[in-house]
C-alpha atoms as a PDB file:
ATOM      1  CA  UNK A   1     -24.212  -3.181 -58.984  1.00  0.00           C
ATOM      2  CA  UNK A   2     -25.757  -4.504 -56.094  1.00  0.00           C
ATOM      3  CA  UNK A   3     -25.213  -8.199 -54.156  1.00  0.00           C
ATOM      4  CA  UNK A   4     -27.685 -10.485 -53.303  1.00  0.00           C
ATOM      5  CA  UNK A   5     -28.542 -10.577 -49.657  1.00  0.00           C
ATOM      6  CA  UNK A   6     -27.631 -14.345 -49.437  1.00  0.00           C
ATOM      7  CA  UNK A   7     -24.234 -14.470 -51.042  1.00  0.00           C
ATOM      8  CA  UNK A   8     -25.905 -14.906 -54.878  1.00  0.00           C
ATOM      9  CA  UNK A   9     -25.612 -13.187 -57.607  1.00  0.00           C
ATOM     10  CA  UNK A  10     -26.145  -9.118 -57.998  1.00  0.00           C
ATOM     11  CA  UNK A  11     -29.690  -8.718 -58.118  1.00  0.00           C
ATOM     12  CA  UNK A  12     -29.315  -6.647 -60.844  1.00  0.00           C
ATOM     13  CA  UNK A  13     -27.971  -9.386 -63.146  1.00  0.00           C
ATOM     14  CA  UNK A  14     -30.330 -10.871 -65.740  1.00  0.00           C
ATOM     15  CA  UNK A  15     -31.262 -14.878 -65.205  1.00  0.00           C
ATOM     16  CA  UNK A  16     -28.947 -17.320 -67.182  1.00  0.00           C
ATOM     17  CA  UNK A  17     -30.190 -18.153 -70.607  1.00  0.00           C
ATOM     18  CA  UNK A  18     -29.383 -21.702 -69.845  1.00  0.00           C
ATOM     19  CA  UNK A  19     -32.621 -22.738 -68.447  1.00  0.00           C
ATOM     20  CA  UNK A  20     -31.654 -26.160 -67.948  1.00  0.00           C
ATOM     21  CA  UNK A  21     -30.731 -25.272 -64.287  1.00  0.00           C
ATOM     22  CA  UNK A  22     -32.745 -25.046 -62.225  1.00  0.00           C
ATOM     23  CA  UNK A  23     -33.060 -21.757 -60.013  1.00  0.00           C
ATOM     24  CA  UNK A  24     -33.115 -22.586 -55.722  1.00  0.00           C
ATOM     25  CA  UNK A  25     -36.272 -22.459 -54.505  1.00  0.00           C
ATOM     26  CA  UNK A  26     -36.862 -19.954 -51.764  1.00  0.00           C
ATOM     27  CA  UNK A  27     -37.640 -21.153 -47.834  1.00  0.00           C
ATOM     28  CA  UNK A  28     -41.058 -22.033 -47.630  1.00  0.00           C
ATOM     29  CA  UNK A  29     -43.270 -19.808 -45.984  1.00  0.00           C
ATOM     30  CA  UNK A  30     -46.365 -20.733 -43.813  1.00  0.00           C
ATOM     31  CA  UNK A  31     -49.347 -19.500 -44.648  1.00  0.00           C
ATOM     32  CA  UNK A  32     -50.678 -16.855 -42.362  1.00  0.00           C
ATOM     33  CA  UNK A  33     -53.661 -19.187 -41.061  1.00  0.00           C
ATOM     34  CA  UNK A  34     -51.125 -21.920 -39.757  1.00  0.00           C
ATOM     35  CA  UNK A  35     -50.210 -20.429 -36.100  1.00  0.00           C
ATOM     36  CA  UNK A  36     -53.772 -18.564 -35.179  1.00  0.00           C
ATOM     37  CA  UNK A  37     -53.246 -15.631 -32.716  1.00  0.00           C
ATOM     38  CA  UNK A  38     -54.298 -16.637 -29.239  1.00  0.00           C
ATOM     39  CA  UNK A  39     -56.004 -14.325 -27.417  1.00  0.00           C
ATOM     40  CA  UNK A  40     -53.803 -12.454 -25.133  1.00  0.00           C
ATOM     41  CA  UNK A  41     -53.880 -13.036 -21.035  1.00  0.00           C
ATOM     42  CA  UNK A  42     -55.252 -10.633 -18.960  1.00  0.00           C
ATOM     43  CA  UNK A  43     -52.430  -8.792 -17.012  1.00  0.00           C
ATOM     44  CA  UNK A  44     -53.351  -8.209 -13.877  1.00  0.00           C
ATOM     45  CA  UNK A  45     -52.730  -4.978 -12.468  1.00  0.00           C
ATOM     46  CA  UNK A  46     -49.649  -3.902  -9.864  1.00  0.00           C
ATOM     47  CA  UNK A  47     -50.318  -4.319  -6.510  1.00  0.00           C
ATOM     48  CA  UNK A  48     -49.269  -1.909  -3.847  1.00  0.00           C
ATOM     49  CA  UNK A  49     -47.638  -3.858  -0.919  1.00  0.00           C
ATOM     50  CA  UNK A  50     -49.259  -5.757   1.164  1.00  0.00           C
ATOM     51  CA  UNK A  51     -51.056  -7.549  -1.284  1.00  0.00           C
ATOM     52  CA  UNK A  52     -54.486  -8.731  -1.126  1.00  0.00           C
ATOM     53  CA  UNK A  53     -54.765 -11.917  -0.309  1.00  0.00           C
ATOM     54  CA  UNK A  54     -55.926 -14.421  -2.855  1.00  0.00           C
ATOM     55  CA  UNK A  55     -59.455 -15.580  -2.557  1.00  0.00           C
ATOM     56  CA  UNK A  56     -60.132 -18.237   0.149  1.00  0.00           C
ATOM     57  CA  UNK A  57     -57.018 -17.095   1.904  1.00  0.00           C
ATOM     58  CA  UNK A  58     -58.301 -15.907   5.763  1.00  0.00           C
ATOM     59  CA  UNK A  59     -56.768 -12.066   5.430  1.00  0.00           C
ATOM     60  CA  UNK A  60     -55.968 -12.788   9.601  1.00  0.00           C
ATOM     61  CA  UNK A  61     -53.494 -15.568   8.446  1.00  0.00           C
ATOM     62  CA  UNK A  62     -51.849 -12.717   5.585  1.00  0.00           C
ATOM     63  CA  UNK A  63     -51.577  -9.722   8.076  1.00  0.00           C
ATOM     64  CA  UNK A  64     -49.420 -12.503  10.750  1.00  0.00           C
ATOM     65  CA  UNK A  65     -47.141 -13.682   8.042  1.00  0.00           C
ATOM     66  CA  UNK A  66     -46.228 -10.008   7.641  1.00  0.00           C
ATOM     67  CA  UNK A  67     -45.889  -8.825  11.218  1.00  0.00           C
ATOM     68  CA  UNK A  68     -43.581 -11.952  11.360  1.00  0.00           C
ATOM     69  CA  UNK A  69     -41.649 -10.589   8.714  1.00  0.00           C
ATOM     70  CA  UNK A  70     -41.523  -6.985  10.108  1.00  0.00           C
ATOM     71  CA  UNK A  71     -40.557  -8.311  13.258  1.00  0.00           C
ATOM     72  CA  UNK A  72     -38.170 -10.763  11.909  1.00  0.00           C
ATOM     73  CA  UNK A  73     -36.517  -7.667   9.872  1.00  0.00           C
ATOM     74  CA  UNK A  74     -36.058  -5.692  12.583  1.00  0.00           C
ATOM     75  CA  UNK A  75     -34.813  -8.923  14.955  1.00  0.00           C
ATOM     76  CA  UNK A  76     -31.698  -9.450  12.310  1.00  0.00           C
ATOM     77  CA  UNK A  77     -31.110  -5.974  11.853  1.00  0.00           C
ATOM     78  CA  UNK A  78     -30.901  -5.448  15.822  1.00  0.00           C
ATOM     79  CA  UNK A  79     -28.814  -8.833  16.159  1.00  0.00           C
ATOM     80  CA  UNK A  80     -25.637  -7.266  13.351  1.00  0.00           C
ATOM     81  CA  UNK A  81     -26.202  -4.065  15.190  1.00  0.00           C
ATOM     82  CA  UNK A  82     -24.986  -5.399  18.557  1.00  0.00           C
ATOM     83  CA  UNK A  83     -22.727  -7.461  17.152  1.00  0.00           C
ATOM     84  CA  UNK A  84     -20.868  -4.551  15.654  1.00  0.00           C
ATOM     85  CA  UNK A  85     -21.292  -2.583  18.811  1.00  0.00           C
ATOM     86  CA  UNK A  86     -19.875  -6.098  20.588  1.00  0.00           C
ATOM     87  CA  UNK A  87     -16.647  -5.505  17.645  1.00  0.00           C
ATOM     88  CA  UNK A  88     -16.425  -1.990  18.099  1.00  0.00           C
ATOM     89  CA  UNK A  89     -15.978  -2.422  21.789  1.00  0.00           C
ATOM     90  CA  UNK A  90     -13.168  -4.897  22.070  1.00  0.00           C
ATOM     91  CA  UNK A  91     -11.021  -3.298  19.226  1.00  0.00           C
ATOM     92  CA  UNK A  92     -11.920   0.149  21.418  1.00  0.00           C
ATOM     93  CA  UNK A  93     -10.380  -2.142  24.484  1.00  0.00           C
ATOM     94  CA  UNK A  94      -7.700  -3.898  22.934  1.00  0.00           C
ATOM     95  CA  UNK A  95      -6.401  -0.296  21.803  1.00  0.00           C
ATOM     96  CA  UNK A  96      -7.022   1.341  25.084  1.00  0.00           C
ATOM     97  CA  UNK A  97      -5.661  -1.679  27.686  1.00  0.00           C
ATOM     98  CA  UNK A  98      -3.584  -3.928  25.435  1.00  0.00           C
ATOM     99  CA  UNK A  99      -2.324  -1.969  22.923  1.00  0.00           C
ATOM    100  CA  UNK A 100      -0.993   1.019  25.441  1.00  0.00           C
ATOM    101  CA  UNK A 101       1.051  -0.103  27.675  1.00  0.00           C
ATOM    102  CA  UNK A 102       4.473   2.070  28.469  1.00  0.00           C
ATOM    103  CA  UNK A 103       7.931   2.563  27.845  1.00  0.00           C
ATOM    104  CA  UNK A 104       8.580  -1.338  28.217  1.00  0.00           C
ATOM    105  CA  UNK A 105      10.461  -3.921  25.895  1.00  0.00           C
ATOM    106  CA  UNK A 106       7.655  -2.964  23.030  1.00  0.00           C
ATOM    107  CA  UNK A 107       8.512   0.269  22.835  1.00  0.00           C
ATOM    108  CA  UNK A 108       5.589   1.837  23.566  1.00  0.00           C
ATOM    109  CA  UNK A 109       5.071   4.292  26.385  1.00  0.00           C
ATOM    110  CA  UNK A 110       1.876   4.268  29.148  1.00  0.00           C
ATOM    111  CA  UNK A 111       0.959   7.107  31.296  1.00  0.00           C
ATOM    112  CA  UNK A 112       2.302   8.141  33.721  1.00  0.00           C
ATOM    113  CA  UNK A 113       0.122   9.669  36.702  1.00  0.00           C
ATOM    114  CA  UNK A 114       1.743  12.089  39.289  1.00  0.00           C
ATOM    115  CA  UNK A 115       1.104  14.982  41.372  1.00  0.00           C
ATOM    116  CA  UNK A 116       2.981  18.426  41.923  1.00  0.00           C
ATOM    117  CA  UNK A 117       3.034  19.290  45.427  1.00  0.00           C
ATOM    118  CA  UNK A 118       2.849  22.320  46.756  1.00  0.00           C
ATOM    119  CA  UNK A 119       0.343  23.921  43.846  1.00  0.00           C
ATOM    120  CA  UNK A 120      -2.805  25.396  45.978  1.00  0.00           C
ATOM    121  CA  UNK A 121      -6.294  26.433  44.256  1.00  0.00           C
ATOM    122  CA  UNK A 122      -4.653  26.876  40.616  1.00  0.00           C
ATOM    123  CA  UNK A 123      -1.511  28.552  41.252  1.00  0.00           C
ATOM    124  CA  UNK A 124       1.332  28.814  38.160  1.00  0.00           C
ATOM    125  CA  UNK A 125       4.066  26.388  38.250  1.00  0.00           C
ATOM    126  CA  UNK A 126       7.432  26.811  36.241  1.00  0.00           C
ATOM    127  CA  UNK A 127       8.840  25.281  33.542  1.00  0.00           C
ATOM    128  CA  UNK A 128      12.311  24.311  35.274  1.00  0.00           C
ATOM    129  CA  UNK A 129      10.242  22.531  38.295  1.00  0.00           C
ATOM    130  CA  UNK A 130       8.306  20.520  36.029  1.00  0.00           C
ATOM    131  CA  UNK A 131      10.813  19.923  33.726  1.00  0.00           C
ATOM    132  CA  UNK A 132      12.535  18.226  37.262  1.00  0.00           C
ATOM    133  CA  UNK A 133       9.882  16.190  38.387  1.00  0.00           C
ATOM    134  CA  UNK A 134       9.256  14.457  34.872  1.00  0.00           C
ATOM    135  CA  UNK A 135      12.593  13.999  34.780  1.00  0.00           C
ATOM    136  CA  UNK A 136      12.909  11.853  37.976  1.00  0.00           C
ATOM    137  CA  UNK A 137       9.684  10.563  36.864  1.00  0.00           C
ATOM    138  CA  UNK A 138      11.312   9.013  33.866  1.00  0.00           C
ATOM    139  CA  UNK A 139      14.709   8.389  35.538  1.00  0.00           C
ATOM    140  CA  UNK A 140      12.283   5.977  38.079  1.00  0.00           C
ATOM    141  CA  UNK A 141      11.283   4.257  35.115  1.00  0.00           C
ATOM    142  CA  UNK A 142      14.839   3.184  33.761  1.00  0.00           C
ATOM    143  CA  UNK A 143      15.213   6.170  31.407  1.00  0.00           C
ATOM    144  CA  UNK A 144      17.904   8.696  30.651  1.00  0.00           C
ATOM    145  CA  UNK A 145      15.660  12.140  30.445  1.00  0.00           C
ATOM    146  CA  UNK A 146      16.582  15.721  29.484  1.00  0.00           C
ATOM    147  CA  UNK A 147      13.512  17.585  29.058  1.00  0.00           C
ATOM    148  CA  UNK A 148      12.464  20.889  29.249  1.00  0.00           C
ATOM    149  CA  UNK A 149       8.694  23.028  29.673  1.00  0.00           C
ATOM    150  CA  UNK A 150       7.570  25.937  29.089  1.00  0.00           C
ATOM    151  CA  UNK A 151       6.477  28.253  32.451  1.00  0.00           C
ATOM    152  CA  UNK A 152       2.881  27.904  32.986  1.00  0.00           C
ATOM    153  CA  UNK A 153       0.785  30.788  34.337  1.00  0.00           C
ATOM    154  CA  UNK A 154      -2.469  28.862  35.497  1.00  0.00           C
ATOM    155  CA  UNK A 155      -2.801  25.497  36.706  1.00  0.00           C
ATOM    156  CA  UNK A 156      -6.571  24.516  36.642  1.00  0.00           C
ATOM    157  CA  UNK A 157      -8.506  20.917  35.127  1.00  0.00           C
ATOM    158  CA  UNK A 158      -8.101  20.799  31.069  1.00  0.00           C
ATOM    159  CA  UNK A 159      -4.504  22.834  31.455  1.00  0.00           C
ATOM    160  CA  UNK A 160      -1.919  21.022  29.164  1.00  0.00           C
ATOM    161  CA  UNK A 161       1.665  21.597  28.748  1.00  0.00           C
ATOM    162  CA  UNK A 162       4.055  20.527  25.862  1.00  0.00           C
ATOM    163  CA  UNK A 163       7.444  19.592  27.179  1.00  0.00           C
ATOM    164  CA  UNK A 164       9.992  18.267  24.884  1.00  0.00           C
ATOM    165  CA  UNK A 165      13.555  16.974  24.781  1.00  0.00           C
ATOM    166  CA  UNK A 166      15.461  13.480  25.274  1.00  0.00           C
ATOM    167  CA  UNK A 167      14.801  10.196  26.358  1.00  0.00           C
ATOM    168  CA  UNK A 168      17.742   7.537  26.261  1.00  0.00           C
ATOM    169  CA  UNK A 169      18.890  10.059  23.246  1.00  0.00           C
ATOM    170  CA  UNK A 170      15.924   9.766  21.215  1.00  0.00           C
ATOM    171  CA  UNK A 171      13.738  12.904  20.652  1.00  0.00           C
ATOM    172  CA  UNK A 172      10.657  13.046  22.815  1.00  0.00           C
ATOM    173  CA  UNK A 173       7.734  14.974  23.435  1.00  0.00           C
ATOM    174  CA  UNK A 174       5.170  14.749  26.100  1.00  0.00           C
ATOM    175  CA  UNK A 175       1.716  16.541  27.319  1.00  0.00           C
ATOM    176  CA  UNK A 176       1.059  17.170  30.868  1.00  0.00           C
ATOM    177  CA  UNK A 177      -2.716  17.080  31.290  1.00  0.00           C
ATOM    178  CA  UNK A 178      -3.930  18.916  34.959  1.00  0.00           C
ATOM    179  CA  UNK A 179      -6.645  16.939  35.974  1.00  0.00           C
ATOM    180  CA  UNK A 180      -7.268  19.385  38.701  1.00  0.00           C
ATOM    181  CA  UNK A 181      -5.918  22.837  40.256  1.00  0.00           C
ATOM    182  CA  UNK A 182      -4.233  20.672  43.195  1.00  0.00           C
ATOM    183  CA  UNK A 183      -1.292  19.588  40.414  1.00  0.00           C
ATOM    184  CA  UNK A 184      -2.516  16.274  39.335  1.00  0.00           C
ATOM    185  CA  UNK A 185      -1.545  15.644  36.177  1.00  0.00           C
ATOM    186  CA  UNK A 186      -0.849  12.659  33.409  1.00  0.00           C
ATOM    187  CA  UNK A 187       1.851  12.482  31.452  1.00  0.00           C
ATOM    188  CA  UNK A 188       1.575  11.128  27.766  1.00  0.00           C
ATOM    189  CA  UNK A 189       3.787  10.856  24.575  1.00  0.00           C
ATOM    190  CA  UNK A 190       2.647  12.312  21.862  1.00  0.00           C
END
């Protein structure tokens, strides 16, 4: 048995006998001639980019409008360009200057610039004398230091040296960078 698509009866059941009611009528259809096909638009074609201007349209007035655009493209693009260069610059500064600083009330520890004396053209320095002088370094600055470095056969620009050990009984660790064969050096924490 099969249902009606509407909710009626199976379309398989015979009609009633009683033909005093009356079967519902089914929606009225238009006739075919009632909505006559237009005839379709013409479509124009795609255009490749830049379009061609519309007739009575001077094409000098077309080709400005989009040099204006090209140029105003490139005029915003250069404008967020610098201004990220302009961002990139002071958070690069704020980090660098601001945000360094050394082994003050913030906790934070700057560099320290020093030089050995007595190191000619590159010589090797030892661990125990450098260990010294960045100890009186760091005594200068307030702070209780034991630290010790490893001997150091070469001193020449680029030559770093790990020292580690205490300061005011917290663990530290520090890189001599030479800057030169003379013995100038900067200290940072790492």
């Amino acid at each position: 048995m099969t249902t009606a698509p509407h909710g009626g009866p199976p379309a398989d059941t015979p009609p009633p006998a009683d033909a005093s009611t009356p079967s519902p009528a089914p929606f009225p259809q238009p006739p075919s001639t009632a909505f006559p096909a237009a005839p379709a638009a013409p479509v124009a074609p795609a255009t490749a980019w830049p379009m061609v201007p519309p007739s009575g349209v001077d094409p000098a007035v077309v080709a400005a409008r989009e040099k204006a655009g090209t140029t105003m493209g490139w005029g915003i693009a250069g404008a967020v360009a610098g201004g990220l260069a302009l961002l990139l610059s002071l958070v690069t500064f704020g980090m660098t200057v601001l945000g360094g600083g050394g082994m003050s009330d913030g906790g934070s520890y700057e560099t320290i610039r020093g030089t050995i004396p007595g190191i000619s053209d590159g010589g090797g320095l030892g661990g125990d004398r450098l260990a010294r002088l960045l100890q009186d370094l760091e005594d200068d600055y307030g702070y209780a230091a034991d630290i010790s470095c490893p001997d150091t056969a070469l001193i020449e620009p680029s030559t770093v040296v790990v020292c580690h050990g205490t300061l005011d009984g917290y663990e530290w660790t520090g890189a001599v960078l030479f800057e030169d064969a003379d013995g100038s050096f900067a200290l940072v924490e790492l």
